[in-house]
N, C-alpha and C. Protein backbone atom coordinates (compact mmCIF):
# COMPACT_ATOMS: atom_id res chain seq x y z
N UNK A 1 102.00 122.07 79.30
CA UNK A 1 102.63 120.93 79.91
C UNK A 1 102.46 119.73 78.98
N UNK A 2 104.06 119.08 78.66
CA UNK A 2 103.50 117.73 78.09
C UNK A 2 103.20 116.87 78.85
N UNK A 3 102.28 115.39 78.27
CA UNK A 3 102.04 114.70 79.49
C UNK A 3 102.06 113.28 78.46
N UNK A 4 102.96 112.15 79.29
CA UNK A 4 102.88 111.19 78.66
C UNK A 4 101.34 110.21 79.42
N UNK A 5 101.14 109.00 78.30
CA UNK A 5 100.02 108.09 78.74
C UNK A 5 101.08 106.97 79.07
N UNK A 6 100.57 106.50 80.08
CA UNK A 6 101.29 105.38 80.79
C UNK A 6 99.98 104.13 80.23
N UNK A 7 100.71 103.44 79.21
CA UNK A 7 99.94 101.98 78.66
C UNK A 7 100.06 101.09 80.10
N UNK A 8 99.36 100.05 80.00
CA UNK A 8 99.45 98.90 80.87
C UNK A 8 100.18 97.67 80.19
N UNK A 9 100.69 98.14 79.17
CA UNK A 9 101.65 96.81 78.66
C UNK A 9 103.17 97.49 79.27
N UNK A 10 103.41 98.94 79.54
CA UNK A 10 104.26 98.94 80.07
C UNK A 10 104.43 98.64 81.32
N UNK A 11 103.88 98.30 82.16
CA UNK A 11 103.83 97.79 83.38
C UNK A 11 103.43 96.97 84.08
N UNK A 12 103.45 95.46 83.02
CA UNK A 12 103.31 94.12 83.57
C UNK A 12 104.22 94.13 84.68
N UNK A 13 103.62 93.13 85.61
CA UNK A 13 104.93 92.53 86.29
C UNK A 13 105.51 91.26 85.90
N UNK A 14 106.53 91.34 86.30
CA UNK A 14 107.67 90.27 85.97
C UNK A 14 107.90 89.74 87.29
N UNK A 15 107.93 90.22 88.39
CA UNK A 15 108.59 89.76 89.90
C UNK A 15 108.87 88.77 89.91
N UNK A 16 107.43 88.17 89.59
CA UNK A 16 106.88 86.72 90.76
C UNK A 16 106.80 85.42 89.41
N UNK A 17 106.96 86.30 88.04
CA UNK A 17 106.63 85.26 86.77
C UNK A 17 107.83 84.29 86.70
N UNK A 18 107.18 83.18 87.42
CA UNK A 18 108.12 81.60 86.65
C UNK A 18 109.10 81.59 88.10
N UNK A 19 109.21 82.64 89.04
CA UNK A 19 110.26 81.85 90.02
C UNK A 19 110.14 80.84 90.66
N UNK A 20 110.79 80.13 90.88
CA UNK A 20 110.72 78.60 91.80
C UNK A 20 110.53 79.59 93.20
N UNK A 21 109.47 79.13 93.89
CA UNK A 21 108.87 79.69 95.49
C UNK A 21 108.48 78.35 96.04
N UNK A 22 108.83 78.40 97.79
CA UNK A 22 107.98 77.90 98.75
C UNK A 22 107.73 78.42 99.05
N UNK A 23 106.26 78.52 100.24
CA UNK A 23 105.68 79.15 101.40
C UNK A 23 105.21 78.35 102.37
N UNK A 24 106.04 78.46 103.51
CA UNK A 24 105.33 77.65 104.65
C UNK A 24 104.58 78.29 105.82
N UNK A 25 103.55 77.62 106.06
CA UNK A 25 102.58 78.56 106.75
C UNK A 25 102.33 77.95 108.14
N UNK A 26 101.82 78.79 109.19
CA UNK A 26 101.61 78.08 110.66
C UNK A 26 100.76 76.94 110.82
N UNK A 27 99.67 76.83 110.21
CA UNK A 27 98.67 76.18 110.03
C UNK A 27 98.96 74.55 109.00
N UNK A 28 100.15 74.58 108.77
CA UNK A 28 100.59 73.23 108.30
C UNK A 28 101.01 73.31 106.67
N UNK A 29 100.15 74.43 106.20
CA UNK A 29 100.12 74.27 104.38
C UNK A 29 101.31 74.69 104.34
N UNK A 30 102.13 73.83 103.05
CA UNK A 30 103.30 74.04 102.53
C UNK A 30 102.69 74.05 100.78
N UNK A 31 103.27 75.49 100.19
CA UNK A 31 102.99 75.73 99.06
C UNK A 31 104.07 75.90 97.99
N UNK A 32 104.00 75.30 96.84
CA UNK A 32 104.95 75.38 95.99
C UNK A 32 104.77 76.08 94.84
N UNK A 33 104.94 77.39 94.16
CA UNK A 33 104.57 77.80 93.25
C UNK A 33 104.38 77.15 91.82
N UNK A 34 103.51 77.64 90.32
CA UNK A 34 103.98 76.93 89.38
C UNK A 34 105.42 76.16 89.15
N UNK A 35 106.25 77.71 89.25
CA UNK A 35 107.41 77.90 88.51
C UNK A 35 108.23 76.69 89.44
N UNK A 36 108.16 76.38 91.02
CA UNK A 36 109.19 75.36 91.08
C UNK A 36 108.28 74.17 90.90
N UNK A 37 107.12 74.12 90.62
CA UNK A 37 106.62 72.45 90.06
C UNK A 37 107.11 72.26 89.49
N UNK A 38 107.39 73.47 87.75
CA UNK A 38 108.00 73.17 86.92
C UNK A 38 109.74 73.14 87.07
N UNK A 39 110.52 73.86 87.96
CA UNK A 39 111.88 73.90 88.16
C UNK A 39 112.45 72.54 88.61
N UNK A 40 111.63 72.06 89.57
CA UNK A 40 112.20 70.57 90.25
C UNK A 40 111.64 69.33 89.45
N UNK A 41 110.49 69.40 88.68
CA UNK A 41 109.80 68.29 87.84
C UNK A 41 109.15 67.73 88.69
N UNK A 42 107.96 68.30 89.38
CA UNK A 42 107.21 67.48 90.40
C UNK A 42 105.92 66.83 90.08
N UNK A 43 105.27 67.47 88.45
CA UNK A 43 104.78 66.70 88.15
C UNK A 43 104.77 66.43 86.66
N UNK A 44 104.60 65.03 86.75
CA UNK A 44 104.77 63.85 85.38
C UNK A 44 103.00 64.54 84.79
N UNK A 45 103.03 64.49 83.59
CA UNK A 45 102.43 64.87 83.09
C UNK A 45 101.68 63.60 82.29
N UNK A 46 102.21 62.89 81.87
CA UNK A 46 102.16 61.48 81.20
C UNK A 46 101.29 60.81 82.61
N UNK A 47 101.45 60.64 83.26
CA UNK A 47 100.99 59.82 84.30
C UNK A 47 99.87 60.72 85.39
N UNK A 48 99.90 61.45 85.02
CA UNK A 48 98.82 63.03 85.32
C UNK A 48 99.15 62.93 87.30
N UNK A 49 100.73 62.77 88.15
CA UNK A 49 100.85 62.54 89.22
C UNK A 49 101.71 63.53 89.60
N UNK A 50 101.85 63.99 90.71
CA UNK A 50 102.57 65.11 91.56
C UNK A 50 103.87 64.06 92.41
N UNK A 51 105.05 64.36 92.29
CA UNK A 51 106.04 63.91 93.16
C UNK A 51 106.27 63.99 94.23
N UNK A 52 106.93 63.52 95.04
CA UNK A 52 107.42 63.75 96.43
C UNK A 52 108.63 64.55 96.71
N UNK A 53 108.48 65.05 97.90
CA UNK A 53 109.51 66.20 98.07
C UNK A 53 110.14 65.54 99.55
N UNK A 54 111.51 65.80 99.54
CA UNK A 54 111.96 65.66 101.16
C UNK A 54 112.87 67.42 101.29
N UNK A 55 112.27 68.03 102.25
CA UNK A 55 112.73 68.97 103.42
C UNK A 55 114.36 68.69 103.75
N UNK A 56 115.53 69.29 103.24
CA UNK A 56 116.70 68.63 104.20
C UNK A 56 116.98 70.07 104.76
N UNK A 57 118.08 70.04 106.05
CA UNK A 57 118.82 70.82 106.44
C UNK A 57 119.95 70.47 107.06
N UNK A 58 121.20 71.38 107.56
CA UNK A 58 122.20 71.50 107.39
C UNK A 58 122.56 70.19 108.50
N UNK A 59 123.79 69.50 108.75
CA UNK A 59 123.29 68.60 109.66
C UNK A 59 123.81 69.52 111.05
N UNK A 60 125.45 70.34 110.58
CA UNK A 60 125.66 71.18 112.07
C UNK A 60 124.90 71.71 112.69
N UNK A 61 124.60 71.93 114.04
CA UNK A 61 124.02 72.97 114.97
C UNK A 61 123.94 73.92 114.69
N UNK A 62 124.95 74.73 113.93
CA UNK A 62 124.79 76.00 113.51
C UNK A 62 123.98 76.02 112.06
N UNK A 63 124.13 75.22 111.50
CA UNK A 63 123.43 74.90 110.18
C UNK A 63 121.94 74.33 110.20
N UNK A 64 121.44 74.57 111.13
CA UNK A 64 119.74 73.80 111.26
C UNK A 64 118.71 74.76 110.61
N UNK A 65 119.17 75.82 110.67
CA UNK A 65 118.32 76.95 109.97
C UNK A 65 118.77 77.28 108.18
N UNK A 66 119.65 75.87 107.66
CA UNK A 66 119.79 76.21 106.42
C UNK A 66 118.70 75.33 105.59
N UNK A 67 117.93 75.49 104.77
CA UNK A 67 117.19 74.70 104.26
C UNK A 67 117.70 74.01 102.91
N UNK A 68 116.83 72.61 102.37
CA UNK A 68 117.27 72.62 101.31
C UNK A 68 115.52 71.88 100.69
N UNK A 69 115.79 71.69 99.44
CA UNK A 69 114.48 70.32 98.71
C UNK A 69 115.19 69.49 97.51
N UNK A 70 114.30 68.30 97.66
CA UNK A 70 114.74 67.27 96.80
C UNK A 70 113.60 66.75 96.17
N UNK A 71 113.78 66.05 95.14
CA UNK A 71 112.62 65.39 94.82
C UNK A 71 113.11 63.85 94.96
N UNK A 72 112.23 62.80 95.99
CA UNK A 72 112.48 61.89 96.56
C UNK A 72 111.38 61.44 96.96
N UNK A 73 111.67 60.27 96.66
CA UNK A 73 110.45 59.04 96.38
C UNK A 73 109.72 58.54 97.81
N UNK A 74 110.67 59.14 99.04
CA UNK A 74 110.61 58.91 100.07
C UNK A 74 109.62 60.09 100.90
N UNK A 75 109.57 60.94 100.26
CA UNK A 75 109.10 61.84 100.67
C UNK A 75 107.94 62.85 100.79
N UNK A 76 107.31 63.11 101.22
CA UNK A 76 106.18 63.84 101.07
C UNK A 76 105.38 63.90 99.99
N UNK A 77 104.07 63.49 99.71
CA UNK A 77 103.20 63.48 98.49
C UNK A 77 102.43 64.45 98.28
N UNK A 78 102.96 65.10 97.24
CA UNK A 78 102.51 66.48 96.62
C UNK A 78 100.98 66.38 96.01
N UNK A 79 100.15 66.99 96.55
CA UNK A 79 98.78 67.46 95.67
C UNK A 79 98.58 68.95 94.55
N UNK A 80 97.86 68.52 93.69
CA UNK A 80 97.36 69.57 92.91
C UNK A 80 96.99 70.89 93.98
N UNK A 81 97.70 71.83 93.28
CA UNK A 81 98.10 73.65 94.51
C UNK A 81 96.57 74.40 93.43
N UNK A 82 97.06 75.59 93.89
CA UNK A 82 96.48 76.52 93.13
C UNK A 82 97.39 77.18 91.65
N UNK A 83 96.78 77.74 91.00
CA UNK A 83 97.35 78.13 89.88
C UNK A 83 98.61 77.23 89.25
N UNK A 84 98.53 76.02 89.10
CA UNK A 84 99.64 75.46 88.68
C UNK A 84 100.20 74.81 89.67
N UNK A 85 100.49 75.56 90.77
CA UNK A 85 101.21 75.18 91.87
C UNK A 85 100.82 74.06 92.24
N UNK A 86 101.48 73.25 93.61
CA UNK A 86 101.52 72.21 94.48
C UNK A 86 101.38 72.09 95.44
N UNK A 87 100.94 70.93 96.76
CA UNK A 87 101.04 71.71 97.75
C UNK A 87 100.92 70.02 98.53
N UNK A 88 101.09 70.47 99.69
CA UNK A 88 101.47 69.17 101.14
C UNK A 88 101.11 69.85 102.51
N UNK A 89 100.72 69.08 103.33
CA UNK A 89 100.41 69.89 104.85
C UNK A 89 101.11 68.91 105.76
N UNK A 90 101.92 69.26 106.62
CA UNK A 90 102.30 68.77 107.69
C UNK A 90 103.17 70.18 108.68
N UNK A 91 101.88 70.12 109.95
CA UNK A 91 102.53 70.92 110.64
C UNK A 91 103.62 71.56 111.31
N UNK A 92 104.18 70.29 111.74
CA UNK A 92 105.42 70.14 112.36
C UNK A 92 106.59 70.28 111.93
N UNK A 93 106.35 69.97 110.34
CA UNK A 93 107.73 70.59 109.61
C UNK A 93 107.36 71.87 109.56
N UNK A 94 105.89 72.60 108.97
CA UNK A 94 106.02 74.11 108.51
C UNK A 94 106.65 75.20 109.32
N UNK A 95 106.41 74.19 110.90
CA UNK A 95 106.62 75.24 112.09
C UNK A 95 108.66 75.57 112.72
N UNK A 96 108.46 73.99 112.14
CA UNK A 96 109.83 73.81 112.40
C UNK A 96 110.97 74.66 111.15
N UNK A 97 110.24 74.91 109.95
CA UNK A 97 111.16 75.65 109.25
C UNK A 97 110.96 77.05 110.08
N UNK A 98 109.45 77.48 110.40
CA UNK A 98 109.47 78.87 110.41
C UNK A 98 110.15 79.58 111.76
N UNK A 99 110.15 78.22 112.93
CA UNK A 99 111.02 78.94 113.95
C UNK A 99 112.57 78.71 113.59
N UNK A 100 113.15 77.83 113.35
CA UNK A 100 114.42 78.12 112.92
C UNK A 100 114.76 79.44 111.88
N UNK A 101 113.68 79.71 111.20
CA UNK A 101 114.46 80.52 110.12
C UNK A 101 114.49 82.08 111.04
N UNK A 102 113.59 82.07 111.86
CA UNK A 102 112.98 83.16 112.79
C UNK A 102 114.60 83.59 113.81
N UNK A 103 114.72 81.92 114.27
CA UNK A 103 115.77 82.17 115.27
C UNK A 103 116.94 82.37 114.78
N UNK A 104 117.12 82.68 113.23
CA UNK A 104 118.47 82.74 112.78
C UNK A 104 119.14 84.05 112.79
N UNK A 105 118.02 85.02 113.01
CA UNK A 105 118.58 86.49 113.40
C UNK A 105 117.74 87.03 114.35
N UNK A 106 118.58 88.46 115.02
CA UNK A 106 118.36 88.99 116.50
C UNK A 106 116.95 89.95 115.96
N UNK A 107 116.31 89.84 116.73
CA UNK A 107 114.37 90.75 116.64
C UNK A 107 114.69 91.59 117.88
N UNK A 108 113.89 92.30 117.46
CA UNK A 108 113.04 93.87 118.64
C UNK A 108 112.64 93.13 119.67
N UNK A 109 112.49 93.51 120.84
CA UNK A 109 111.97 92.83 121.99
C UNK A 109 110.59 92.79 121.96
N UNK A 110 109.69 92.19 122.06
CA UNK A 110 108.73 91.65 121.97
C UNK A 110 107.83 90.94 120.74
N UNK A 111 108.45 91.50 119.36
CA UNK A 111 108.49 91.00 117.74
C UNK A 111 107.96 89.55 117.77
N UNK A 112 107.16 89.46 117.35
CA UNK A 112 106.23 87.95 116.89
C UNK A 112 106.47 87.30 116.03
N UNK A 113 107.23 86.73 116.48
CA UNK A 113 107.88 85.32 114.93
C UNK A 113 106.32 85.18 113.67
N UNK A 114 106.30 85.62 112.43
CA UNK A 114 105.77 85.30 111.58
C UNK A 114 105.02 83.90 111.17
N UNK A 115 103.87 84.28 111.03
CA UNK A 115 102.69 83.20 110.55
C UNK A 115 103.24 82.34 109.06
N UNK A 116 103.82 82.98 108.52
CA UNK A 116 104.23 82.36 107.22
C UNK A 116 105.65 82.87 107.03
N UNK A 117 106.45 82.22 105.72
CA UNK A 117 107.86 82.45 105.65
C UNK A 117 107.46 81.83 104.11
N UNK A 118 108.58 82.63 103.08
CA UNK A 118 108.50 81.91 102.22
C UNK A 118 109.94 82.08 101.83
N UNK A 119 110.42 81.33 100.81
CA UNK A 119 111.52 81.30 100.41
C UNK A 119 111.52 80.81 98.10
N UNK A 120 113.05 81.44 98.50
CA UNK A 120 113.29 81.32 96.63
C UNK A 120 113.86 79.49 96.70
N UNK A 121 113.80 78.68 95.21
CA UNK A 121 114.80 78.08 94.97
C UNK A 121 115.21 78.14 94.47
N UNK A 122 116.50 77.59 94.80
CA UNK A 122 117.78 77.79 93.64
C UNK A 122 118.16 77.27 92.71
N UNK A 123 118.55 77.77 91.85
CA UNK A 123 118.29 77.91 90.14
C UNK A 123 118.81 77.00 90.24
N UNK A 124 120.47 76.66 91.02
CA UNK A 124 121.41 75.57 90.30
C UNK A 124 121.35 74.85 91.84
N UNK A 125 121.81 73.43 91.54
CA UNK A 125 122.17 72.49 92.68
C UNK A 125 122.66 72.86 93.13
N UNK A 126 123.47 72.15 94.45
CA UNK A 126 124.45 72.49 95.49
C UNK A 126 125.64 72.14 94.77
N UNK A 127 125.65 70.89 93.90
CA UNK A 127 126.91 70.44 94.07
C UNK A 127 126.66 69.86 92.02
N UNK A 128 127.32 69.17 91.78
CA UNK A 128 127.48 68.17 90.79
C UNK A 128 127.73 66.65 90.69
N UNK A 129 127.65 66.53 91.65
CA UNK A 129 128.15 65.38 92.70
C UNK A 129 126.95 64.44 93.44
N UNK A 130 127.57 64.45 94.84
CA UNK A 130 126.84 63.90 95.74
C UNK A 130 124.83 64.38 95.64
N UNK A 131 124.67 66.09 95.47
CA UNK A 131 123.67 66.43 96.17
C UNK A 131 123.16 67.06 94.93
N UNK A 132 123.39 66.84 93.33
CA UNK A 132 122.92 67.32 92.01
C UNK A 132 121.43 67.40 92.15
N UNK A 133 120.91 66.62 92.95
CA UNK A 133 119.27 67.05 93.44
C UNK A 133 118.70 67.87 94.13
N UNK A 134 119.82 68.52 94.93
CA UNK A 134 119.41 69.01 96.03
C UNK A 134 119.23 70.87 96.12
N UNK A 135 118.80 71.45 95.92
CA UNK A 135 118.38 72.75 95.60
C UNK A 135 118.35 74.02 97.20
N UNK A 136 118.60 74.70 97.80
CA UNK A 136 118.91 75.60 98.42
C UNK A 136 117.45 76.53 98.87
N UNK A 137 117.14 76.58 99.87
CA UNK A 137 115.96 77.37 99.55
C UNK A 137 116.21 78.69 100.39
N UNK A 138 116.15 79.82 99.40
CA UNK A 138 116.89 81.30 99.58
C UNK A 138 115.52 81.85 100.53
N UNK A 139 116.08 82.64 101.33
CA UNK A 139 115.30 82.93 102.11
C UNK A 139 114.13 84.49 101.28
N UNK A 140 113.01 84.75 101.49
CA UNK A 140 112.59 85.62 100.61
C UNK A 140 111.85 86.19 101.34
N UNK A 141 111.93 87.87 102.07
CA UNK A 141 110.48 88.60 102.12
C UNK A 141 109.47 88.74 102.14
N UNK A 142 108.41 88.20 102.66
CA UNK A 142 107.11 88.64 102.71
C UNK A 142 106.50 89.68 102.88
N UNK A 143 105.84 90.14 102.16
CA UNK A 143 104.98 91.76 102.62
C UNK A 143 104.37 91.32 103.95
């Protein structure tokens, strides 16, 4: 029998390297990975400070479960995360993304809306225009 050796350089992962991620959790923590500190520019490096973020969503009724992020002066003050990352706590939004995103599709009868939710951002703006700041946040899987 031949038998190949499986190196460990062949089987880095790539998944999770450099994507722009949120994670919002029940308990209030909102987490931002390296990759979108670095995707949105949240922090100035020169001035050694973390930016502010504002939360938008859709304004229709049917659109409340669409998310978006900005970086805005008005908005939420980002602290030093883990590994690079960023991070902010306020409950009331984390909960408020995670039941809307929950209520946006039909569950098993008795199914427990999730402790955490995380989501992708999006590579490109919404628009070119009006909302060139404004970034999409893709909904993403949790194990």
């Amino acid at each position: 029998m031949e038998i190949e050796k499986l190196c460990k350089d062949d089987f880095v992962s790539e998944g999770g390297k450099g994507i722009p991620t949120v994670r919002f959790f029940y308990n209030g923590i909102i987490i931002f990975s390296k990759g979108a500190v670095s995707h949105l520019g949240l922090y100035d490096a020169k001035k050694k400070e973390y930016a502010c973020v504002s939360i938008c969503r859709g304004k229709r009724e049917n659109e409340h479960s669409d998310f978006f992020i900005t970086k805005d002066s008005d908005g939420w003050k980002l602290r030093k995360g883990y590994a690079g990352g960023a991070v902010f706590s306020n409950c009331v939004l984390a909960r408020h993304v995670i039941q809307k995103t929950w209520e946006r599709h039909p569950h098993i009868n008795g199914e427990k809306m999730p402790k955490k939710i995380g989501f992708k951002i999006a590579l490109l703006p919404l628009d070119d225009d009006k909302n060139k700041d404004v970034f999409a946040l893709l909904r993403k899987k949790d194990a």
